[in-house]
Protein backbone atom coordinates (compact mmCIF):
# COMPACT_ATOMS: atom_id res chain seq x y z
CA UNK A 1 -12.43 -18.70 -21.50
CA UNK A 2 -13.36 -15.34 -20.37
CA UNK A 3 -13.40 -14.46 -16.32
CA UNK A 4 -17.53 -14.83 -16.33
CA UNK A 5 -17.51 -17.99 -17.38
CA UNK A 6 -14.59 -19.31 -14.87
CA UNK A 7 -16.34 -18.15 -11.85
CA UNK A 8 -19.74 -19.93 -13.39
CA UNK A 9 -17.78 -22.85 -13.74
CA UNK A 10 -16.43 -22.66 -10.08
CA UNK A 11 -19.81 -22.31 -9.04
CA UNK A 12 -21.14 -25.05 -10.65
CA UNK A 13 -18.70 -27.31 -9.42
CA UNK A 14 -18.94 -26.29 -6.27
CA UNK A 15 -22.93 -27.38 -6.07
CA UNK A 16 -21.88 -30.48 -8.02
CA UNK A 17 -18.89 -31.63 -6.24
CA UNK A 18 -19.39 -29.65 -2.67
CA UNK A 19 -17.12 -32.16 -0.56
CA UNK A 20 -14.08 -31.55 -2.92
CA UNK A 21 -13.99 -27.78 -2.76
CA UNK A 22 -11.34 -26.70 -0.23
CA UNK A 23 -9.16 -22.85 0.01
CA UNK A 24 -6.96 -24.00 -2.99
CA UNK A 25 -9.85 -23.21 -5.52
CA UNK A 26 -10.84 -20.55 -3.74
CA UNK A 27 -7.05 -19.95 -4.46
CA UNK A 28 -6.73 -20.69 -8.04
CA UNK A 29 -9.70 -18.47 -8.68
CA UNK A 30 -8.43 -15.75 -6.95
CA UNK A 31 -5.66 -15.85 -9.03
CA UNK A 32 -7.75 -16.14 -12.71
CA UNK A 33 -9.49 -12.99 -11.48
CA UNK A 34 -6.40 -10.89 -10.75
CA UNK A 35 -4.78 -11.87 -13.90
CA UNK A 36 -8.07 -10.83 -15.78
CA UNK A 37 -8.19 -7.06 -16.43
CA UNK A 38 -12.09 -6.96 -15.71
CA UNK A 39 -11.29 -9.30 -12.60
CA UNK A 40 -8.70 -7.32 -11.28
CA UNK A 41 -10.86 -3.52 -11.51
CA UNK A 42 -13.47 -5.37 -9.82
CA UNK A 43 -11.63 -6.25 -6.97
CA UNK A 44 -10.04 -2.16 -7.35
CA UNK A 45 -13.86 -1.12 -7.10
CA UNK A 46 -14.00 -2.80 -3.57
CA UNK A 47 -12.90 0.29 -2.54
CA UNK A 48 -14.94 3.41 -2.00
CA UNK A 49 -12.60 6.29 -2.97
CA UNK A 50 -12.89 9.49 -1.23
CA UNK A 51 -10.52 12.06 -2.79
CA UNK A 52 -10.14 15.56 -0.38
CA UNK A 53 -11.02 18.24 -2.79
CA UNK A 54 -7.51 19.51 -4.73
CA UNK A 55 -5.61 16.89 -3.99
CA UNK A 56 -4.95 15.58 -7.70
CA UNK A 57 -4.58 19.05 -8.48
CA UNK A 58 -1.90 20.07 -6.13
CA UNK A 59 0.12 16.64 -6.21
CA UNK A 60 0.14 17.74 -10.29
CA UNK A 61 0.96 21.22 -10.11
CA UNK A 62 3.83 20.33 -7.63
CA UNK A 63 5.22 17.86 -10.37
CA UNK A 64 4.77 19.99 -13.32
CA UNK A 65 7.12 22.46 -11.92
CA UNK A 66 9.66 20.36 -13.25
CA UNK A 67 12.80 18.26 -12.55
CA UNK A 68 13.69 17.31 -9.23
CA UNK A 69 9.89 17.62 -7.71
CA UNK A 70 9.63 14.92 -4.93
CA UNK A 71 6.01 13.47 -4.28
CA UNK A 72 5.79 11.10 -1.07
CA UNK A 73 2.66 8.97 -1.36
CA UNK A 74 2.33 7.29 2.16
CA UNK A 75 -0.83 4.89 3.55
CA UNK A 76 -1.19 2.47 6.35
CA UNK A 77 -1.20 -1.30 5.41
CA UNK A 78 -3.64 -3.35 5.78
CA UNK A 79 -3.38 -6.32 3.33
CA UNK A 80 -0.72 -7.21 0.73
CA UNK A 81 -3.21 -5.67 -1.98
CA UNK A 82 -3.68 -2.37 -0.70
CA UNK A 83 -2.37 -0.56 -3.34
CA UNK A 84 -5.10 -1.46 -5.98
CA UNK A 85 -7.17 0.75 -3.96
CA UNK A 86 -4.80 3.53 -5.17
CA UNK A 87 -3.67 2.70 -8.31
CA UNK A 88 -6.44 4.51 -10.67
CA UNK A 89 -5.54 8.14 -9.36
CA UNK A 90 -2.04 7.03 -9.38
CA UNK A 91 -1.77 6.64 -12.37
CA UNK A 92 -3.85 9.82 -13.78
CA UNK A 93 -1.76 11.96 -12.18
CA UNK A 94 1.23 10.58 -14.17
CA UNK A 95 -0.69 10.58 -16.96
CA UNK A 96 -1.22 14.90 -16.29
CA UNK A 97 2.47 15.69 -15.72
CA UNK A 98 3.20 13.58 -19.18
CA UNK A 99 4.10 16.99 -20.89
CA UNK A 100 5.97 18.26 -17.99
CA UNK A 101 7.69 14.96 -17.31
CA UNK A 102 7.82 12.68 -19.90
CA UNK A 103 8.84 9.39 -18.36
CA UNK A 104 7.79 9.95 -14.85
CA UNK A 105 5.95 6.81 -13.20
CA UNK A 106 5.57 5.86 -9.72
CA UNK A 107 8.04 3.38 -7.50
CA UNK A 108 6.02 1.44 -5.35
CA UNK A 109 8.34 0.21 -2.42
CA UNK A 110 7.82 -3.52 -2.17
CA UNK A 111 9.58 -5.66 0.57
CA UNK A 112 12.17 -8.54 -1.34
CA UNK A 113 10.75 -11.11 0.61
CA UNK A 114 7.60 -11.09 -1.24
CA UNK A 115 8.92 -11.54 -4.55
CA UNK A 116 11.35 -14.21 -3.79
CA UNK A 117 8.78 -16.66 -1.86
CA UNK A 118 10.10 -15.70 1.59
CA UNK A 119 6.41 -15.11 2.53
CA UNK A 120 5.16 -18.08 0.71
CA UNK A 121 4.23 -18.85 -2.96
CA UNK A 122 0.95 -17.87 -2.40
CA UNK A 123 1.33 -14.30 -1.98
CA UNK A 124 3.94 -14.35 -4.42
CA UNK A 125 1.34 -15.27 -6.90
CA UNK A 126 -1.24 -13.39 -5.97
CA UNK A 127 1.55 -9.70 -5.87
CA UNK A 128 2.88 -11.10 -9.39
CA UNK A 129 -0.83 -11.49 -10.59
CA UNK A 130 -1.44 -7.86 -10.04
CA UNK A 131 2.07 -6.21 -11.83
CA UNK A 132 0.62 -5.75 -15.17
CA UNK A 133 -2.74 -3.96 -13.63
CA UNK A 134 -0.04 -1.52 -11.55
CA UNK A 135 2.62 -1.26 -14.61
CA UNK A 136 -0.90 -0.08 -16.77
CA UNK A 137 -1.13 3.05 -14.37
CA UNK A 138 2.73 3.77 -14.67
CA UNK A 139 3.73 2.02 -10.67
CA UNK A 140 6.75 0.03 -10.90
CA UNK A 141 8.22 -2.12 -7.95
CA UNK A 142 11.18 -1.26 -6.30
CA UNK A 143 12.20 -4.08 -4.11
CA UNK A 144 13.62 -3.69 -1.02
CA UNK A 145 15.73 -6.35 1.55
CA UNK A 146 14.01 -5.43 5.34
CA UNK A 147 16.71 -6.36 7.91
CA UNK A 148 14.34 -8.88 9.82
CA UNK A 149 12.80 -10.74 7.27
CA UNK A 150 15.66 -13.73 7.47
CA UNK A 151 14.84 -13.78 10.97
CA UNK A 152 10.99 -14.12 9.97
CA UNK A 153 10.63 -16.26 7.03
CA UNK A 154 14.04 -18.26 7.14
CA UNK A 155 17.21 -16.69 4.97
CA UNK A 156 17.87 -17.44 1.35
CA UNK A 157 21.07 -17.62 -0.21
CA UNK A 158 21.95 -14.63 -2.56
CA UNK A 159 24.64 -14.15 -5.49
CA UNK A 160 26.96 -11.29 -5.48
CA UNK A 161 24.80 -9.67 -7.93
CA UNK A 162 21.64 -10.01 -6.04
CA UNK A 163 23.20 -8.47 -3.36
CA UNK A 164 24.26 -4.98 -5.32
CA UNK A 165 20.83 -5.33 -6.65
CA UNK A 166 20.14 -4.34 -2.95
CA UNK A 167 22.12 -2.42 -3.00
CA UNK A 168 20.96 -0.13 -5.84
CA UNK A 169 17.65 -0.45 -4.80
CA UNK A 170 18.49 1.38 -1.81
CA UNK A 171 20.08 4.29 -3.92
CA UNK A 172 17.26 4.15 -6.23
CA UNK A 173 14.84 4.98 -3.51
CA UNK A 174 16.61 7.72 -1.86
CA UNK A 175 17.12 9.72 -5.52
CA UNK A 176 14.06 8.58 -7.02
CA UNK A 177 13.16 12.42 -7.60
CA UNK A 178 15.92 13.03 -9.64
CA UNK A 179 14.98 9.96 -12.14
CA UNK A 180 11.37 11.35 -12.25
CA UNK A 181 9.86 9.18 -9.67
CA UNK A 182 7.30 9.15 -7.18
CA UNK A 183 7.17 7.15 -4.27
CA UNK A 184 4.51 5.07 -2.71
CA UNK A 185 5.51 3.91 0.95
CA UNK A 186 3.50 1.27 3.06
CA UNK A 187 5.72 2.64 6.14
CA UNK A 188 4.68 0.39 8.94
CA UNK A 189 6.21 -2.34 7.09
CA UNK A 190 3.36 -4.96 8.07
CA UNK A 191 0.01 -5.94 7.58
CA UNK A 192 -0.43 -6.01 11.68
CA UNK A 193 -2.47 -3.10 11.82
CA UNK A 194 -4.82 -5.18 9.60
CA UNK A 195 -4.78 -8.35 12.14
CA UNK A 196 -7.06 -8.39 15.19
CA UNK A 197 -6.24 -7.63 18.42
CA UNK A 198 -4.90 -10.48 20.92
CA UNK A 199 -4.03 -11.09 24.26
CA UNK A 200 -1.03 -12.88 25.63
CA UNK A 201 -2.58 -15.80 25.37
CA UNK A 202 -3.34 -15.64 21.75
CA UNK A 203 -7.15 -14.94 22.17
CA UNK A 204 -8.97 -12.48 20.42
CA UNK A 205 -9.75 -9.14 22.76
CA UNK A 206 -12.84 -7.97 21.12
CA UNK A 207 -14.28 -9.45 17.94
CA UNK A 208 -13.54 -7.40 14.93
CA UNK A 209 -11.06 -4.88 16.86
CA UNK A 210 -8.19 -4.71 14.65
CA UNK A 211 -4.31 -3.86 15.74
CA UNK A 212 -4.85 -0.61 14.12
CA UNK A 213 -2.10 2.09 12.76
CA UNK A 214 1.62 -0.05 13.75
CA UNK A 215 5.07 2.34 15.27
CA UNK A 216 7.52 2.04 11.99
CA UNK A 217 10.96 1.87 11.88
CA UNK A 218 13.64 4.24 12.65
CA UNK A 219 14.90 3.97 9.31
CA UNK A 220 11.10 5.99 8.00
CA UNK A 221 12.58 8.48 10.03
CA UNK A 222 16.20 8.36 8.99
CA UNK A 223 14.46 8.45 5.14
CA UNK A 224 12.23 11.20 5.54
CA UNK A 225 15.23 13.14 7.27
CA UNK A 226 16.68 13.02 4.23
CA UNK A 227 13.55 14.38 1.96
CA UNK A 228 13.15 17.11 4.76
CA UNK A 229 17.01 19.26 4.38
CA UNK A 230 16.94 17.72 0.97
CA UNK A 231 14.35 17.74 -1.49
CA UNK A 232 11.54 19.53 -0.17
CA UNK A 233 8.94 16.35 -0.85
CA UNK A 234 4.87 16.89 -1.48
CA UNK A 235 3.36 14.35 1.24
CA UNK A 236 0.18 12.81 -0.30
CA UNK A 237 -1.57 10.64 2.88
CA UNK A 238 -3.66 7.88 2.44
CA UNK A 239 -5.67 6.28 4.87
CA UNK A 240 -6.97 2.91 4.12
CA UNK A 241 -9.79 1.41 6.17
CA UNK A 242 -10.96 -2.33 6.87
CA UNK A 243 -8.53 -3.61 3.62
CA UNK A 244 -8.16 -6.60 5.94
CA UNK A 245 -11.74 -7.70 4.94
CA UNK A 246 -10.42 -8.46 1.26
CA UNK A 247 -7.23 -10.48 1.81
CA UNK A 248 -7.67 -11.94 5.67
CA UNK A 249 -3.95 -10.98 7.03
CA UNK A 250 -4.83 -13.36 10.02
CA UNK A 251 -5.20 -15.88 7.93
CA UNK A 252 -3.91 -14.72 3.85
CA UNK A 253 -6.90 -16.09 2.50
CA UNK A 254 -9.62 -14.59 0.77
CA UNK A 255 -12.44 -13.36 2.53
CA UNK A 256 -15.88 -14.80 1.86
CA UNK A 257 -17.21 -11.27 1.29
CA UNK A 258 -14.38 -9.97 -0.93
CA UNK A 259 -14.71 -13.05 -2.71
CA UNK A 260 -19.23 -12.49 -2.86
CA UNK A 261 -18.48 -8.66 -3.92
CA UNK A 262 -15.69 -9.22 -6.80
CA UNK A 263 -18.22 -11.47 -8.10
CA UNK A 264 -20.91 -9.12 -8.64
CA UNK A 265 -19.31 -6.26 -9.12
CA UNK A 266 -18.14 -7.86 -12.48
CA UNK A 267 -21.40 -9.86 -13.57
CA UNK A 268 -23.34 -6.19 -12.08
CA UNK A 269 -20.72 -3.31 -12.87
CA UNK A 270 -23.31 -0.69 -12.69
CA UNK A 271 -24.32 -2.45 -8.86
CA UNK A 272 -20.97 -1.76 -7.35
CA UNK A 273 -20.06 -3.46 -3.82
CA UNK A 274 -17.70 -1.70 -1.61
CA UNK A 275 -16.09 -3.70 1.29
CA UNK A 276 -13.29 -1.14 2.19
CA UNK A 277 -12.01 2.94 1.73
CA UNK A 278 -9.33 4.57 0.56
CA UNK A 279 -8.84 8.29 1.70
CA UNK A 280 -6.73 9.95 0.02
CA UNK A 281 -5.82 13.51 2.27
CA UNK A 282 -4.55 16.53 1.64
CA UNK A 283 -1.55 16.82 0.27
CA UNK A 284 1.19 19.17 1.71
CA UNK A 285 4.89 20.43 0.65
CA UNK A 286 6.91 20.53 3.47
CA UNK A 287 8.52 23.98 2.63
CA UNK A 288 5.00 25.68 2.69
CA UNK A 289 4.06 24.20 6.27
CA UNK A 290 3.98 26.63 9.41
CA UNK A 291 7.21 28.32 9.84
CA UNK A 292 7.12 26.78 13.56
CA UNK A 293 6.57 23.58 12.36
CA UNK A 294 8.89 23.47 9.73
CA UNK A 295 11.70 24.56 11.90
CA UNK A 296 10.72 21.51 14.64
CA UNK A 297 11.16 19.32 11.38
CA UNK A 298 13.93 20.65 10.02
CA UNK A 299 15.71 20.65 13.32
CA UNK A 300 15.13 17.42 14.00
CA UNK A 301 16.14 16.47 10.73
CA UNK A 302 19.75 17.94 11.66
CA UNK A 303 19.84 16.43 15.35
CA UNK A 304 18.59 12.88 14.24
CA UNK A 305 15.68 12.74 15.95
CA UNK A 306 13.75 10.54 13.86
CA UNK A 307 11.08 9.71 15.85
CA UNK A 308 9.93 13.00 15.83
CA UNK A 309 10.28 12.57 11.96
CA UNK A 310 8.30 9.06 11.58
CA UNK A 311 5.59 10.42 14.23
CA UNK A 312 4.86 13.47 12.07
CA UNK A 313 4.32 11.72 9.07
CA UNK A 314 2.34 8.60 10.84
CA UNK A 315 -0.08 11.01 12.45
CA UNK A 316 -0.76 12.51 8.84
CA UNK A 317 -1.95 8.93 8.27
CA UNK A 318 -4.44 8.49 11.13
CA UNK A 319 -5.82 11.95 10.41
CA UNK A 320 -7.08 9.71 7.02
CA UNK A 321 -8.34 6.94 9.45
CA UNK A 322 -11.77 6.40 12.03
CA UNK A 323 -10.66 6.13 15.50
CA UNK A 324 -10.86 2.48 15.60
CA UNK A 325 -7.63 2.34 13.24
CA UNK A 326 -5.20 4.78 15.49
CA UNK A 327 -3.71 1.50 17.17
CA UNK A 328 -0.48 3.09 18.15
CA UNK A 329 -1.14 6.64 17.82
CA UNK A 330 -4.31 6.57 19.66
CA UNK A 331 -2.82 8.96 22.44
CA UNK A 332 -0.90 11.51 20.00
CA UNK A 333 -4.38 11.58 18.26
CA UNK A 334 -6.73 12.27 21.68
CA UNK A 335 -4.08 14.85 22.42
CA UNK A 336 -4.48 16.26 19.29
């Protein structure tokens, strides 16, 4: 049974049998769409792509210069699908450096407790849903053990090869360049930024404000330290506004208007519905920046400052982003 007629079906049974719909077939279809190829572009198209003029270009010239040619693609996070909005130009510029690079393909950084149900089997489902859609435009996942997710979700017992798993993983990330991979970081590590705005009490501030752009780690910093006296990375930044209206972080559910504009956007492909944008900046190597800056960079790089490190590369972010999406780096961006 093709995707059309499973969301006709749904439909239908919700008119005929309204009292015994409920979230889990809301669920399951979620889940039919993603794992249908039409489905899953449909809910890609949700997102109006803006592109700054040369950025393919550059990103592909950089990588064509051969081995060793370290591409940073880094966006703010919004909902545990934010990379679909991506994935399409992704994946064309791998398929341009092809000559150049024969097996090059992307890593996309994806925290372990996703994959092993930590966060719940739900979003497991819905990230393994979406693997063959990413592994068609050359992204692979690269999983990664976060320090506080034990804390978070509850710990989960681990063999001795699991562990050097994490181990290499680590490794695999830092060197990635030399294996002919890029590298596609979600570095606030949270889909916060995507949640709305509370007080102390719990309560909503102002309806619709969202968290906005989230502080990473110091270990962004420690990382891109590394790429800085090291291998000389292209930054591409993305900016990635109201993702949260697909895939509810509040509530990891569905929206009713991601779920309205999937639907037509694959029974109406030529009538496209856009919910959400992905800006995708300009990109920059971090050798041909301002001598001044790159000396404060490369200087900090030596003293282990990392926040300068993580700051620089955050507010590359927010420059993708309205003002309403700064969150924490509302004041570095006024100052601006």
């Amino acid at each position: 049974m093709g995707i059309k007629s499973e969301i006709i079906g749904s439909q239908l049974d919700r008119l005929v049998h309204p009292s015994d719909h409920s979230s889990g077939s809301d669920y399951e279809l979620g889940l039919k769409i993603l794992r249908d190829p039409q489905g899953i572009e449909a809910v890609a198209n949700l997102f109006d792509l803006h592109i700054s003029e040369g950025a393919l270009e550059k990103t592909i010239e950089h990588l064509k210069g051969g081995k060793n040619r370290d591409v940073e693609v880094v966006a703010n996070h919004g909902f545990h699908g934010d990379l679909l909005s991506i994935a399409r130009p992704l994946g064309y510029i791998a398929e341009e450096v092809q000559e150049a690079l024969p097996d090059f393909k992307w890593y996309m950084v994806v925290a372990k407790s996703l994959i092993n149900g930590q966060q719940g089997e739900e979003k497991k489902s819905f990230y393994v849903a979406t693997l063959p859609f990413f592994e068609k435009h050359h992204i692979l996942p690269l999983y990664i053990k976060r320090k506080e997710d034990d804390e978070k979700y509850g710990a989960v017992e681990t063999t001795e090869e699991e562990e050097e798993e994490e181990r290499q993983a680590a490794v695999k990330l830092a060197l990635a360049y030399r294996n002919g991979y890029g590298t596609i970081l979600f570095p606030e590590g949270t889909t916060k930024g995507g949640k709305l705005k509370r007080d102390i009490n719990d309560e909503i501030v102002v309806p619709h404000r969202i968290n906005g752009l989230q502080t990473p780690s110091e270990e962004l910093g420690r990382y891109f330290a590394f790429k800085i006296l090291k291998s000389n990375p292209l930054i591409l930044p993305v900016g990635l506004i109201n993702s949260n209206k697909i895939l509810d972080p509040d509530t990891a559910k569905i929206t009713k208007g991601a779920k309205n504009a999937t639907i037509q956007n694959i029974f109406a492909p030529s009538l496209q519905r856009k919910i959400a944008t992905a800006n995708i900046g300009d990109p920059f190597v971090i050798n041909e920046l301002p001598p001044e800056i790159l000396n404060y960079l490369q200087n900090a790089s030596r003293n282990h400052e990392y926040h300068v490190i993580k700051d620089y590369i955050m507010i590359q972010i927010a420059a993708q982003l309205p003002e309403f999406a700064w969150g924490s780096y509302r004041e570095i961006m006024e100052s601006i």
